[in-house]
C-alpha atoms as a PDB file:
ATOM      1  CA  UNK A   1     -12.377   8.371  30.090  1.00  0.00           C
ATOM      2  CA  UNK A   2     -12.245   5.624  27.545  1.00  0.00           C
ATOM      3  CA  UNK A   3     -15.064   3.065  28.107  1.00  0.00           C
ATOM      4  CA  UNK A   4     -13.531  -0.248  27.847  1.00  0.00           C
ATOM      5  CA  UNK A   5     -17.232  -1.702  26.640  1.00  0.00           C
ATOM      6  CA  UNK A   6     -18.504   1.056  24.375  1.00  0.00           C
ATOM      7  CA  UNK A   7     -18.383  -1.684  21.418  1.00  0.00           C
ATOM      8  CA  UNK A   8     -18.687  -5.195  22.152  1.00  0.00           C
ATOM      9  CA  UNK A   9     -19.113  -8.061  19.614  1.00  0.00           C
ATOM     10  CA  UNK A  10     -22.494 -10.168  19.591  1.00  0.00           C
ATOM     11  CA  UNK A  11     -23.308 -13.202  17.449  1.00  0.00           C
ATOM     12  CA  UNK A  12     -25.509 -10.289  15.351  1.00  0.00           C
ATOM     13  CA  UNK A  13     -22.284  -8.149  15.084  1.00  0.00           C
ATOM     14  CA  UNK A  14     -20.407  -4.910  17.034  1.00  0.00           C
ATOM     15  CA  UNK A  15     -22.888  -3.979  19.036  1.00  0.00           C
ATOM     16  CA  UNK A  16     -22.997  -0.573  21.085  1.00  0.00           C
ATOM     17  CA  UNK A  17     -24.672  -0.536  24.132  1.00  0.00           C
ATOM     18  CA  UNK A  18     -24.458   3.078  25.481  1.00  0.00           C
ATOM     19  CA  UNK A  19     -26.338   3.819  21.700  1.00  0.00           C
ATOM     20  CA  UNK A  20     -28.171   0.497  21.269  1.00  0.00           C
ATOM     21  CA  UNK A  21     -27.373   0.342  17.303  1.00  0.00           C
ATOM     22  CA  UNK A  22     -24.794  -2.213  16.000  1.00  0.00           C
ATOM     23  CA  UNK A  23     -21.982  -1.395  12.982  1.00  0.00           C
ATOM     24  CA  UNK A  24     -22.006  -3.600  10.199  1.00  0.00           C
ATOM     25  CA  UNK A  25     -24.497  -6.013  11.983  1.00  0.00           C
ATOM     26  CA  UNK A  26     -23.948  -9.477  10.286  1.00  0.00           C
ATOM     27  CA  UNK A  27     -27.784 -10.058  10.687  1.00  0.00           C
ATOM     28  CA  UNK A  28     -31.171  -8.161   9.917  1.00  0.00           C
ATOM     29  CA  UNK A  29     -31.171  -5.696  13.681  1.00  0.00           C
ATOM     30  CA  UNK A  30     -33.801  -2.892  14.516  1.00  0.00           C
ATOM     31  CA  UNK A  31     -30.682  -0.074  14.124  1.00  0.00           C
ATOM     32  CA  UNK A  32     -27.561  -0.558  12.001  1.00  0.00           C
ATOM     33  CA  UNK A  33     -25.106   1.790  11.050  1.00  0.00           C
ATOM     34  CA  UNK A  34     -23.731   0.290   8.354  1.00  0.00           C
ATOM     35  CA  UNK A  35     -19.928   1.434   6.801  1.00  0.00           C
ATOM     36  CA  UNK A  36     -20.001   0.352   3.366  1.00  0.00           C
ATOM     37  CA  UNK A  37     -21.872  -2.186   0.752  1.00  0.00           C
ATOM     38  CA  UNK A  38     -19.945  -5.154   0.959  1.00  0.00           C
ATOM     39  CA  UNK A  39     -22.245  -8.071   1.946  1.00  0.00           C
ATOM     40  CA  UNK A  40     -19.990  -8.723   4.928  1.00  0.00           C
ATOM     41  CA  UNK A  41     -20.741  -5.487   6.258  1.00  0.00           C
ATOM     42  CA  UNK A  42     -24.183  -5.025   4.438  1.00  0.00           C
ATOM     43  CA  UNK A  43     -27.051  -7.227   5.116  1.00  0.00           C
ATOM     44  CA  UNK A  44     -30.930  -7.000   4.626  1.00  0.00           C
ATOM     45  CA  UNK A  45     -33.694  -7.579   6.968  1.00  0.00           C
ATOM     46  CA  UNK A  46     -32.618  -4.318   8.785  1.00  0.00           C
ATOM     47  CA  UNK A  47     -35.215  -2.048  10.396  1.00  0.00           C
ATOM     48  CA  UNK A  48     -33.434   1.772  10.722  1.00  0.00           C
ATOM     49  CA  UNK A  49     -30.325   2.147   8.496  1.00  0.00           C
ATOM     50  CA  UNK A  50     -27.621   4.653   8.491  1.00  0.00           C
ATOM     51  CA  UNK A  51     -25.402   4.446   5.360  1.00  0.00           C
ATOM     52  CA  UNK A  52     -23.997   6.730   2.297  1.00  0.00           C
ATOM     53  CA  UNK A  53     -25.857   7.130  -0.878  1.00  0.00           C
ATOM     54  CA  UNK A  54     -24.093   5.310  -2.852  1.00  0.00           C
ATOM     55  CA  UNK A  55     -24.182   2.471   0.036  1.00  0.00           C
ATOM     56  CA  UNK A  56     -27.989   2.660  -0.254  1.00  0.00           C
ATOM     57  CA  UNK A  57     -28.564   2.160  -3.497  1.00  0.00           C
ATOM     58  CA  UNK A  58     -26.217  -0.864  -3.829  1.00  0.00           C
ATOM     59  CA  UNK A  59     -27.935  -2.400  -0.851  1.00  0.00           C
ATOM     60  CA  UNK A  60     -31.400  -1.701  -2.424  1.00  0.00           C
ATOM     61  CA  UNK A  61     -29.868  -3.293  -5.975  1.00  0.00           C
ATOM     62  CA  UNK A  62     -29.089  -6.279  -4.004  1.00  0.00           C
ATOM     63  CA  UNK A  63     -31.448  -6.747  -1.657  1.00  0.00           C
ATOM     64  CA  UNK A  64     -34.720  -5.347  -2.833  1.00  0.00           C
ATOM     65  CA  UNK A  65     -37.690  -5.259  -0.558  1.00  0.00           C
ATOM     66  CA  UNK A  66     -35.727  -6.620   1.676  1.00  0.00           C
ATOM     67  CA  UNK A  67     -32.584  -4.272   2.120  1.00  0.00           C
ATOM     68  CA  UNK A  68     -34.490  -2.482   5.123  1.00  0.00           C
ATOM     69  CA  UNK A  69     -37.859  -0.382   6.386  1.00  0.00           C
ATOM     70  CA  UNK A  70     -35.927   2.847   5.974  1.00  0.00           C
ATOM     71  CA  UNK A  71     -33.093   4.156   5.272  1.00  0.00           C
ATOM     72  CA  UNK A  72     -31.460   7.169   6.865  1.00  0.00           C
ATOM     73  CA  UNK A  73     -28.755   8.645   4.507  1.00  0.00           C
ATOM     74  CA  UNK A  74     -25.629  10.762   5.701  1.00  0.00           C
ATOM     75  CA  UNK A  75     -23.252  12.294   3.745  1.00  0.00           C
ATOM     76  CA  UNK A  76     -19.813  12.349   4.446  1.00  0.00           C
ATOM     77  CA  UNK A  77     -18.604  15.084   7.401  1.00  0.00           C
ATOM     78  CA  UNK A  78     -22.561  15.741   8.332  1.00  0.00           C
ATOM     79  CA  UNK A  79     -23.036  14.628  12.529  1.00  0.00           C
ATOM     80  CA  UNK A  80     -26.142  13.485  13.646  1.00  0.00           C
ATOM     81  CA  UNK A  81     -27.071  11.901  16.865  1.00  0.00           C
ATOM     82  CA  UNK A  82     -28.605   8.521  17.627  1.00  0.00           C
ATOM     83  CA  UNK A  83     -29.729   7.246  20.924  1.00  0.00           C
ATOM     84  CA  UNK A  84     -27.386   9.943  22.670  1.00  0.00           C
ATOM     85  CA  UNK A  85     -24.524   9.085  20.198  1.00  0.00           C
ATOM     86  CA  UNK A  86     -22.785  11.746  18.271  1.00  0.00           C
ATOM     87  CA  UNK A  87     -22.176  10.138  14.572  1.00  0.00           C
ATOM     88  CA  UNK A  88     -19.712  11.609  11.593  1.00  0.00           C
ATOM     89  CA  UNK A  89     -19.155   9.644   8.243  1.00  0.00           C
ATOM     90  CA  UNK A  90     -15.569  10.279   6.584  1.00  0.00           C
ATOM     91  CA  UNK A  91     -14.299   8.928   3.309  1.00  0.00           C
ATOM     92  CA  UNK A  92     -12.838   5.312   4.016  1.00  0.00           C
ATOM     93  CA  UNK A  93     -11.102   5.086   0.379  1.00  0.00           C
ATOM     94  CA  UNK A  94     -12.548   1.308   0.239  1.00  0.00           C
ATOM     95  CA  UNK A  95     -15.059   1.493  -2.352  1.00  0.00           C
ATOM     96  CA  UNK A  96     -17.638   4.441  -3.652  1.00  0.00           C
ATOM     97  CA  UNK A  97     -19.713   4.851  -0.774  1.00  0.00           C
ATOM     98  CA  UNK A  98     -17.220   3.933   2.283  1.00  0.00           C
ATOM     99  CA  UNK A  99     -16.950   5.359   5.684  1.00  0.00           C
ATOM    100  CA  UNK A 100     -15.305   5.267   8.192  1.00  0.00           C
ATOM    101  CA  UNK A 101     -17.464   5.757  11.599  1.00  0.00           C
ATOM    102  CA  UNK A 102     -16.695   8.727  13.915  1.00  0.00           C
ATOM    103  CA  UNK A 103     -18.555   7.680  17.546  1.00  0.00           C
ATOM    104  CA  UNK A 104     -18.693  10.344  20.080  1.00  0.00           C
ATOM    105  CA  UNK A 105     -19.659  10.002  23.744  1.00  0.00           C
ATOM    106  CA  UNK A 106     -18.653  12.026  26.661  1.00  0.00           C
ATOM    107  CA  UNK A 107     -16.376  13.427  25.460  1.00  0.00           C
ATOM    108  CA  UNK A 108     -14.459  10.290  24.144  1.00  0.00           C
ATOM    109  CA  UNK A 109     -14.021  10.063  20.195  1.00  0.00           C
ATOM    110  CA  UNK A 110     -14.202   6.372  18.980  1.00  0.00           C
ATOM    111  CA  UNK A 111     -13.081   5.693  15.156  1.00  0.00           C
ATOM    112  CA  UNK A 112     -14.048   2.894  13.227  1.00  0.00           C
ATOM    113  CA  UNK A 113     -12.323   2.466  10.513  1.00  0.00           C
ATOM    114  CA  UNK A 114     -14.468  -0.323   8.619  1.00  0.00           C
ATOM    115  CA  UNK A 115     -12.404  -1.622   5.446  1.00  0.00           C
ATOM    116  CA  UNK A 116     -10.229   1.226   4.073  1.00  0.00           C
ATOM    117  CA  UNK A 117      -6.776   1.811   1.841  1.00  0.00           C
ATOM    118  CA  UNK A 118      -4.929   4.442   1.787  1.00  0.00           C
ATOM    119  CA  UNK A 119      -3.952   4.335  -2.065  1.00  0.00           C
ATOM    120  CA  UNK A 120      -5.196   6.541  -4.309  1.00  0.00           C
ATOM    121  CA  UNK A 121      -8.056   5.088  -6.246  1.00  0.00           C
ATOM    122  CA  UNK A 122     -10.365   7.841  -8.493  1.00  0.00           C
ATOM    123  CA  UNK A 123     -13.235   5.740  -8.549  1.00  0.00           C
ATOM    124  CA  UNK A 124     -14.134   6.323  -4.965  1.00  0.00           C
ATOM    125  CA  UNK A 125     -13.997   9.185  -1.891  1.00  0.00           C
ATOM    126  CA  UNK A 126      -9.965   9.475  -0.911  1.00  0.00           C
ATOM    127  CA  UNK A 127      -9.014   8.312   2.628  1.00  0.00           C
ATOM    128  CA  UNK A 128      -9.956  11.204   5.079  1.00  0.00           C
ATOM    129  CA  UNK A 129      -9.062  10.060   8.618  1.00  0.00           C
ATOM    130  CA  UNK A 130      -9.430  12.133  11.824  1.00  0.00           C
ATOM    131  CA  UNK A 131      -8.063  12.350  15.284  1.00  0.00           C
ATOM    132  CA  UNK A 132      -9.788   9.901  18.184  1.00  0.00           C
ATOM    133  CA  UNK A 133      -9.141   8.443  21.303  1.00  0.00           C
ATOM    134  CA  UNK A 134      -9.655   4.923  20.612  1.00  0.00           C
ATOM    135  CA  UNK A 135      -8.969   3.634  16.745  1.00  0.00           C
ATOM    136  CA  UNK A 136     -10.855   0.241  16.283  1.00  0.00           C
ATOM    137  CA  UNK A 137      -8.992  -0.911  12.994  1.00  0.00           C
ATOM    138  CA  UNK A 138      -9.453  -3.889  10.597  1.00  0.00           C
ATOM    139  CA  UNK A 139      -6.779  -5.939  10.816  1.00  0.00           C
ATOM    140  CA  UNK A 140      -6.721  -8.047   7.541  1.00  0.00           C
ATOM    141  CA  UNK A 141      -3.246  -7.734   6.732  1.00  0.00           C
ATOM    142  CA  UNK A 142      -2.008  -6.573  10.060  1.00  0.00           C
ATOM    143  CA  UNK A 143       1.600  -8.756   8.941  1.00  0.00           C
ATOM    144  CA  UNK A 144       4.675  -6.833   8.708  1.00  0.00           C
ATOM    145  CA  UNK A 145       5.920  -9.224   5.514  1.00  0.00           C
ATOM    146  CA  UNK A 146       2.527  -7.895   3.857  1.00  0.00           C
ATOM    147  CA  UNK A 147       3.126  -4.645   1.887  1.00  0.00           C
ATOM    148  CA  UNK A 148       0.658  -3.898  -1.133  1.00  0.00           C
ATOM    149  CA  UNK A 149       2.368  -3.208  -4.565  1.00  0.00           C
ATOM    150  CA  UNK A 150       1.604   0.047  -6.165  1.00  0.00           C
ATOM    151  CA  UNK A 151      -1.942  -0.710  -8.201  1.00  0.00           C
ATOM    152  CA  UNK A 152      -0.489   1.426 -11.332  1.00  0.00           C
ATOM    153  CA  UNK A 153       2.545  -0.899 -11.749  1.00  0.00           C
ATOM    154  CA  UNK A 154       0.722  -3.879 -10.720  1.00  0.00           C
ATOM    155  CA  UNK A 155      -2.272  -3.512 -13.477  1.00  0.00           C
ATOM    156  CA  UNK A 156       0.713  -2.773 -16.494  1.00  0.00           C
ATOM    157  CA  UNK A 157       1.507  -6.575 -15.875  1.00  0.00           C
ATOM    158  CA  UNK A 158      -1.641  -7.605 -18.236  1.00  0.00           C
ATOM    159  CA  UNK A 159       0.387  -5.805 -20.914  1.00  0.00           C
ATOM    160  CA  UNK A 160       2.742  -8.554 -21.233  1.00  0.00           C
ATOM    161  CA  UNK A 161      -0.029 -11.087 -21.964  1.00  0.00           C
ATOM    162  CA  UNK A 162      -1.443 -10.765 -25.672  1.00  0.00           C
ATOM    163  CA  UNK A 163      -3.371 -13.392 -25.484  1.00  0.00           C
ATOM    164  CA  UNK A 164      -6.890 -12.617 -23.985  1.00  0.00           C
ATOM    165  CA  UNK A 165      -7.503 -12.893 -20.221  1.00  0.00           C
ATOM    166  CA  UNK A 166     -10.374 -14.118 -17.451  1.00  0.00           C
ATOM    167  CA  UNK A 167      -9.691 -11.640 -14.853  1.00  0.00           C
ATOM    168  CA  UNK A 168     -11.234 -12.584 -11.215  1.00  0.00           C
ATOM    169  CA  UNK A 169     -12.501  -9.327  -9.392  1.00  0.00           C
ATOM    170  CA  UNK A 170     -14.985  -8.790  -6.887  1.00  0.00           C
ATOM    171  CA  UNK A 171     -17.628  -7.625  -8.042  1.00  0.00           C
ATOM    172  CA  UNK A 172     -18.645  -4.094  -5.908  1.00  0.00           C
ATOM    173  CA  UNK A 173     -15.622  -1.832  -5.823  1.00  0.00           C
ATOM    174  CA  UNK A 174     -12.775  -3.907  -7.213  1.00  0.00           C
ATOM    175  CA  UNK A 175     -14.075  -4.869 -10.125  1.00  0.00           C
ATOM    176  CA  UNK A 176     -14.676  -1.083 -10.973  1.00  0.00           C
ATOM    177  CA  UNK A 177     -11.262   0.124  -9.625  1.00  0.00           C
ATOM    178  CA  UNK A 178      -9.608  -2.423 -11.976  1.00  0.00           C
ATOM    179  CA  UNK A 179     -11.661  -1.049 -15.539  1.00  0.00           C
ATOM    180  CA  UNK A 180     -10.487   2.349 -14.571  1.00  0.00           C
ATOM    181  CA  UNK A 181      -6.753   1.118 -14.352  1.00  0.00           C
ATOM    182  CA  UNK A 182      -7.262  -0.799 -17.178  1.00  0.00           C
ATOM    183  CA  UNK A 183      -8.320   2.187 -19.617  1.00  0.00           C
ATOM    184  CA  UNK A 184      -5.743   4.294 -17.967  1.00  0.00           C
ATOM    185  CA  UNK A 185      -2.554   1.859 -17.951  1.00  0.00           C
ATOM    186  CA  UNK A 186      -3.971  -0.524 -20.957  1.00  0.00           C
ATOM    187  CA  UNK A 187      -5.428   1.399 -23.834  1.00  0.00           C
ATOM    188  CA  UNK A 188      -4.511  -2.011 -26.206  1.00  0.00           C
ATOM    189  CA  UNK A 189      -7.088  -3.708 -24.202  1.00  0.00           C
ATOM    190  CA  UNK A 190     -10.885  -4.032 -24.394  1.00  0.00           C
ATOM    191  CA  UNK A 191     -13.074  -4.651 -21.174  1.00  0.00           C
ATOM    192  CA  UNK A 192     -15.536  -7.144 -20.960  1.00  0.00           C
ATOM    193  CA  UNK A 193     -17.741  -7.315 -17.707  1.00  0.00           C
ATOM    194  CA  UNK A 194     -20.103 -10.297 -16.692  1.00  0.00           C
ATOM    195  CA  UNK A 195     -23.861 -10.039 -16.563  1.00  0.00           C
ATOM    196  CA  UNK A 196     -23.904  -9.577 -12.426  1.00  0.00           C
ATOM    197  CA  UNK A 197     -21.095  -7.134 -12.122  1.00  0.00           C
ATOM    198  CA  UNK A 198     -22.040  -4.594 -15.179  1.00  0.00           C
ATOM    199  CA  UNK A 199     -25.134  -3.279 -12.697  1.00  0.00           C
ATOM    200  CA  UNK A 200     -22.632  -1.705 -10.512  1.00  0.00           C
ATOM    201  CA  UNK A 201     -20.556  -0.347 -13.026  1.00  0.00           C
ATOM    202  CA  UNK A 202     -23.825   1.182 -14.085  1.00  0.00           C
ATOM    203  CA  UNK A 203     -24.092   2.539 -10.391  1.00  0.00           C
ATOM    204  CA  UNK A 204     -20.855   4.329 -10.344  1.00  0.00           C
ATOM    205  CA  UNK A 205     -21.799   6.005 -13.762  1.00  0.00           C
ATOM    206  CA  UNK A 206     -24.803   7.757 -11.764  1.00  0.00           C
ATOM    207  CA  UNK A 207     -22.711   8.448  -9.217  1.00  0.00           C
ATOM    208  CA  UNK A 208     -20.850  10.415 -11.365  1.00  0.00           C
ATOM    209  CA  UNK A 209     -17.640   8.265 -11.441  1.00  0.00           C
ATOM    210  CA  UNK A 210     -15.851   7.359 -14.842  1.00  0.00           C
ATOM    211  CA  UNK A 211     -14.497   4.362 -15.367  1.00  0.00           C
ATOM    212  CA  UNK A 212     -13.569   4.706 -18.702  1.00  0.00           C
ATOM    213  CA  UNK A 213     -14.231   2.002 -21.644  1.00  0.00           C
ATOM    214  CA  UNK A 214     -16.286  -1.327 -21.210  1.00  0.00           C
ATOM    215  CA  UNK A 215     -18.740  -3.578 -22.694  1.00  0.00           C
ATOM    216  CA  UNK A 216     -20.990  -6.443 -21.603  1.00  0.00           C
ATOM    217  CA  UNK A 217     -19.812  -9.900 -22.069  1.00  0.00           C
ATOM    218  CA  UNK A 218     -20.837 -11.510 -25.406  1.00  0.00           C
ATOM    219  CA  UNK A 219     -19.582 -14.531 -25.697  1.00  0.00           C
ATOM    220  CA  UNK A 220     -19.540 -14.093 -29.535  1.00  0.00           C
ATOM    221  CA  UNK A 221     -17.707 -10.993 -30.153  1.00  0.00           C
ATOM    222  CA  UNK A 222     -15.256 -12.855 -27.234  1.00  0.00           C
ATOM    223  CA  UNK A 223     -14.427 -15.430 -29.068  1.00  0.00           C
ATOM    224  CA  UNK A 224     -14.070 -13.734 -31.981  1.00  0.00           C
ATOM    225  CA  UNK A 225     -11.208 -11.598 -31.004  1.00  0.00           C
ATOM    226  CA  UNK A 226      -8.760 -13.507 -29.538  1.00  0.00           C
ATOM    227  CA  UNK A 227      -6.436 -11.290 -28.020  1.00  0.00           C
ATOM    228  CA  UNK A 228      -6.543  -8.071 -25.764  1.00  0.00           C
ATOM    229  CA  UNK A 229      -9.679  -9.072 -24.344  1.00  0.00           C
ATOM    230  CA  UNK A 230     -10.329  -9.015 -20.742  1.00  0.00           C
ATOM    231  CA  UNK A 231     -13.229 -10.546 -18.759  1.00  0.00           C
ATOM    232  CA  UNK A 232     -14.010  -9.235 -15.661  1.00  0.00           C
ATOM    233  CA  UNK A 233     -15.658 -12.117 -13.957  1.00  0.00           C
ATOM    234  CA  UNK A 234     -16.527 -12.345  -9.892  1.00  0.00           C
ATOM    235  CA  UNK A 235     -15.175 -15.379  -8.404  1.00  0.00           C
ATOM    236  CA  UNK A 236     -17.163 -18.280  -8.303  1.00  0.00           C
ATOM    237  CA  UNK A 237     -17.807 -18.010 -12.237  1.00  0.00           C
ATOM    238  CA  UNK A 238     -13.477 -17.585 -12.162  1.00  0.00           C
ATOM    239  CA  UNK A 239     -13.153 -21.386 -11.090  1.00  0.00           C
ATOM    240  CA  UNK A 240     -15.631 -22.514 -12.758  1.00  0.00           C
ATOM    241  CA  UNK A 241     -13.875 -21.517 -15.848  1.00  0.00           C
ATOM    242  CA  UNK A 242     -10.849 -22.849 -14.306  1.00  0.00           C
ATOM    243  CA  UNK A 243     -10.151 -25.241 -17.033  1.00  0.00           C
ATOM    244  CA  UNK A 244     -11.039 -22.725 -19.676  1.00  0.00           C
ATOM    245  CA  UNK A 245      -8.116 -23.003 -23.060  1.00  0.00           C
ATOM    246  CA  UNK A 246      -7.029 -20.478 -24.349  1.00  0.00           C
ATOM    247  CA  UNK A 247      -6.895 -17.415 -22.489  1.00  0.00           C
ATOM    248  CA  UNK A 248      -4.610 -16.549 -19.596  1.00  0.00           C
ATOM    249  CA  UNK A 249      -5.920 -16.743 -15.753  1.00  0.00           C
ATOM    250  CA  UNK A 250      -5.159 -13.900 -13.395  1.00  0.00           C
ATOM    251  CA  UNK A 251      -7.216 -13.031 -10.327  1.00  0.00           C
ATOM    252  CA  UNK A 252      -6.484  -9.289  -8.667  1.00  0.00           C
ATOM    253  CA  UNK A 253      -6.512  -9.160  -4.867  1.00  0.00           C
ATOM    254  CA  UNK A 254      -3.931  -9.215  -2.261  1.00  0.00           C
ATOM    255  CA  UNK A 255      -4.339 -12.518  -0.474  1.00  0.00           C
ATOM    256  CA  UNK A 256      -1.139 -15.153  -1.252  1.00  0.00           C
ATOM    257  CA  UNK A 257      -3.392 -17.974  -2.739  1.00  0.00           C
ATOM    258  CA  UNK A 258      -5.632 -16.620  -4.805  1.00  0.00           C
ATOM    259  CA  UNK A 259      -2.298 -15.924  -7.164  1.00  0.00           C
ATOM    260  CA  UNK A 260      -1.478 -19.751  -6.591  1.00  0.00           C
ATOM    261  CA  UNK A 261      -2.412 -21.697 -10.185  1.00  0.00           C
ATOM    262  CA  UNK A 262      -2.798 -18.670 -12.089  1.00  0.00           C
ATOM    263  CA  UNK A 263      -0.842 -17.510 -15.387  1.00  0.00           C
ATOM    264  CA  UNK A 264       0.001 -13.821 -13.828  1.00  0.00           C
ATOM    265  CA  UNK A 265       0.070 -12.820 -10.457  1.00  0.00           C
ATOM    266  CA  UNK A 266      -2.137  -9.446  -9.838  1.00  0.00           C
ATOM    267  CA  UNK A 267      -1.097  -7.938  -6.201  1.00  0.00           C
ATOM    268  CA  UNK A 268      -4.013  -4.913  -6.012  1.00  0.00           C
ATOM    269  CA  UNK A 269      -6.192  -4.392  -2.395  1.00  0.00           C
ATOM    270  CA  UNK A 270      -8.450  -2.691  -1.329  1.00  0.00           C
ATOM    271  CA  UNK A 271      -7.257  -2.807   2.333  1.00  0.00           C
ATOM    272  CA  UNK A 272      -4.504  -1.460   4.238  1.00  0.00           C
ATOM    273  CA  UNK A 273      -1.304  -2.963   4.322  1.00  0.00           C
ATOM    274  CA  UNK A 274       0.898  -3.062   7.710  1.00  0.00           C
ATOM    275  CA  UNK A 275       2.697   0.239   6.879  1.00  0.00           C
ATOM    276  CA  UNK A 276      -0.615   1.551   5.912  1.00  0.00           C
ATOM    277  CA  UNK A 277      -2.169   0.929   9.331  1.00  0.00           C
ATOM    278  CA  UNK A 278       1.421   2.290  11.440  1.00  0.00           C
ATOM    279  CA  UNK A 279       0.517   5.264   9.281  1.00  0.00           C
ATOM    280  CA  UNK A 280      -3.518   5.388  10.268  1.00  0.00           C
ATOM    281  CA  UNK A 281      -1.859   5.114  14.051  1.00  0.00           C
ATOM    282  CA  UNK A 282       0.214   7.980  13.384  1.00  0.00           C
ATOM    283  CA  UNK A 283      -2.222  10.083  11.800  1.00  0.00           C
ATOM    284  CA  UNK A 284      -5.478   9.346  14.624  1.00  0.00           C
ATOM    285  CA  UNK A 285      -2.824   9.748  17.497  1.00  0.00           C
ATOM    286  CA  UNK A 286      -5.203   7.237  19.539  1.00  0.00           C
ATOM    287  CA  UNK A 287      -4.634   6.299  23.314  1.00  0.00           C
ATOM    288  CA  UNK A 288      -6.130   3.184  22.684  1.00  0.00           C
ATOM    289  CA  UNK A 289      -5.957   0.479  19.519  1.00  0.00           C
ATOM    290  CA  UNK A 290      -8.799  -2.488  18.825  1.00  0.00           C
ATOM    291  CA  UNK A 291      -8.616  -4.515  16.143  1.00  0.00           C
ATOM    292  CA  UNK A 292     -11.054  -6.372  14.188  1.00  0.00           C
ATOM    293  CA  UNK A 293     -11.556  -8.341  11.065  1.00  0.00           C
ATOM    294  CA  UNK A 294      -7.640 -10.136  11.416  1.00  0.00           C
ATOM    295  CA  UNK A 295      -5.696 -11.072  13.870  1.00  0.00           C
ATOM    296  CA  UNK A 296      -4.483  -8.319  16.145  1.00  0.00           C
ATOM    297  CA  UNK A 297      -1.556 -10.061  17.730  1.00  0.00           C
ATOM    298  CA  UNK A 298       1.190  -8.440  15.507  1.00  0.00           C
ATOM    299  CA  UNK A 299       0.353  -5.009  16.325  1.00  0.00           C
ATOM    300  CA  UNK A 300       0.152  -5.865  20.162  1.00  0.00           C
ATOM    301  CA  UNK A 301       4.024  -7.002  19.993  1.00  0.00           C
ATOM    302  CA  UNK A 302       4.416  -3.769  18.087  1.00  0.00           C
ATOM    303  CA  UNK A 303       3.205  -1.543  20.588  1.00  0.00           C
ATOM    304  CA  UNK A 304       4.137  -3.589  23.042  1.00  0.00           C
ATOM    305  CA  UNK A 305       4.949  -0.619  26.361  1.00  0.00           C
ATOM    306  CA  UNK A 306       3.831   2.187  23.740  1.00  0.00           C
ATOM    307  CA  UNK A 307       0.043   1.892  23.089  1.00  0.00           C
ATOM    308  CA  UNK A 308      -2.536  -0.343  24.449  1.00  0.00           C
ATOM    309  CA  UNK A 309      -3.813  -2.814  21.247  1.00  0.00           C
ATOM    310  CA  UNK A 310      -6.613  -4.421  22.305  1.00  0.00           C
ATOM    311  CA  UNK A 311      -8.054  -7.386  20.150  1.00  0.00           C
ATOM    312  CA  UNK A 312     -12.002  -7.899  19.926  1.00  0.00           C
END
């Protein structure tokens, strides 16, 4: 029977009692199983972690000292057990490194699905999703008016600008995803990456993941050339250069207004669009839905007399 407070959400994050660990705690906790690197799901001061690899060494990049006492790391598809809890990583298709959470208890199978896409994207683990009672599902763009472009078509937009280009990305996961379309889908162009985002790229090199041709910003050899340059740039240095001349503004994610003011719109997420999650549904066959990370209220109307969509 599905327990209706297996997960519940605490001011320190999801929070499961019957295991006494929390997911993607938002603040330093004794046990934290922790889906991916992204510093909303990724924090330091932790005690015990459980992670991926790849998420370790990103957190210990970041964090230093501080990213946590020990960490405990799982590859994807390997169970282990914690407090009584029966835990399997699978690939999450987000970024290098993300999982989605398998939680197991009496017989009940409990998915959470942390941030995930189901595009195809070589420079991380594709989507692998399994069956479970309950799917607890971010919700980001849980609108049926959103649907993601396809990333290939999308990135062949910065061939119709000569001129060169400051390209907002974030910098763990899209920023990387983007250079690897970019030298697939771009050949005229040359990457540049800033000072704070060229670490990771260095990361995903070790981890064995090529993302083809790029360079470290110097601002010399920038100016310099003055066309079919692209600066990868994360986003508070992207409005600070705002009111930069001469090159051609374009920032790649999927949210409306971050297109709003720039030269070239760039439609490319890393999350799941609403078809994507109908499909997740589909493919999990859950008895129960809860949503997190969005608003939930869409996919309630959706179900509505079909499946229970609960919103946390």
């Amino acid at each position: 029977m599905v327990k209706s407070d297996f997960l519940e959400l605490r001011p320190e994050g999801l929070y499961c009692p019957y295991g006494k660990f929390y997911i993607d705690p938002q603040v330093g906790v004794k046990d934290a199983v922790v889906s991916h690197a992204h510093a909303d799901h990724a924090v330091a001061g932790n005690i015990n972690v459980y992670c991926t690899a790849f998420t370790q060494s990103v957190m210990q990049l970041r964090y230093k000292k501080q990213s946590a006492q020990s960490f405990n790391v799982v590859s994807f598809f390997e169970k282990f057990e914690l407090n009584g809890i029966e835990i399997t990583f699978y690939p999450a298709g987000h970024i290098l490194g993300s999982a989605m959470i398998l939680l197991e208890h009496e017989g009940i199978k409990y998915l959470y699905t942390g941030d995930y896409k189901l595009q195809p994207d070589e420079t991380c683990e594709q989507l692998v999703v399994p069956q479970a009672n309950v799917l607890i599902t971010e919700s980001t763009f849980a609108n049926p008016n959103t649907k993601h472009p396809s990333a290939d078509e999308e990135i062949k937009k910065l061939n119709t600008i000569d001129s060169n280009i400051l390209l907002g990305v974030y910098g763990l996961g899209k920023a990387q995803r983007i250079t690897a379309l970019i030298n697939q889908y771009c050949p005229e162009k040359t990457v540049h990456v800033h000072y704070s985002i060229y670490p990771i790229h260095q990361l995903y090199k070790q981890f064995g993941r090529d993302l083809g041709k790029y360079e470290l910003y110097n601002r010399k050899s920038l100016k310099q050339a003055v066309t079919n340059q692209v600066y990868l740039v994360p986003p508070m240095t992207f409005r600070s250069y705002r009111g930069a001349r001469g090159v051609a503004k374009v920032f790649a994610s999927g949210w409306d207004d971050l297109q709003r003011g720039n030269d070239l719109s760039l439609y490319i997420s890393d999350h799941v669009d609403w078809d994507d999650i109908l499909t997740t549904v589909d493919k999990v066959q859950p008895n129960q839905v809860w949503t997190l990370h969005g608003d939930g209220k869409q996919l309630q109307a959706y179900f509505k007399n079909k499946l229970e969509v609960v919103i946390l």
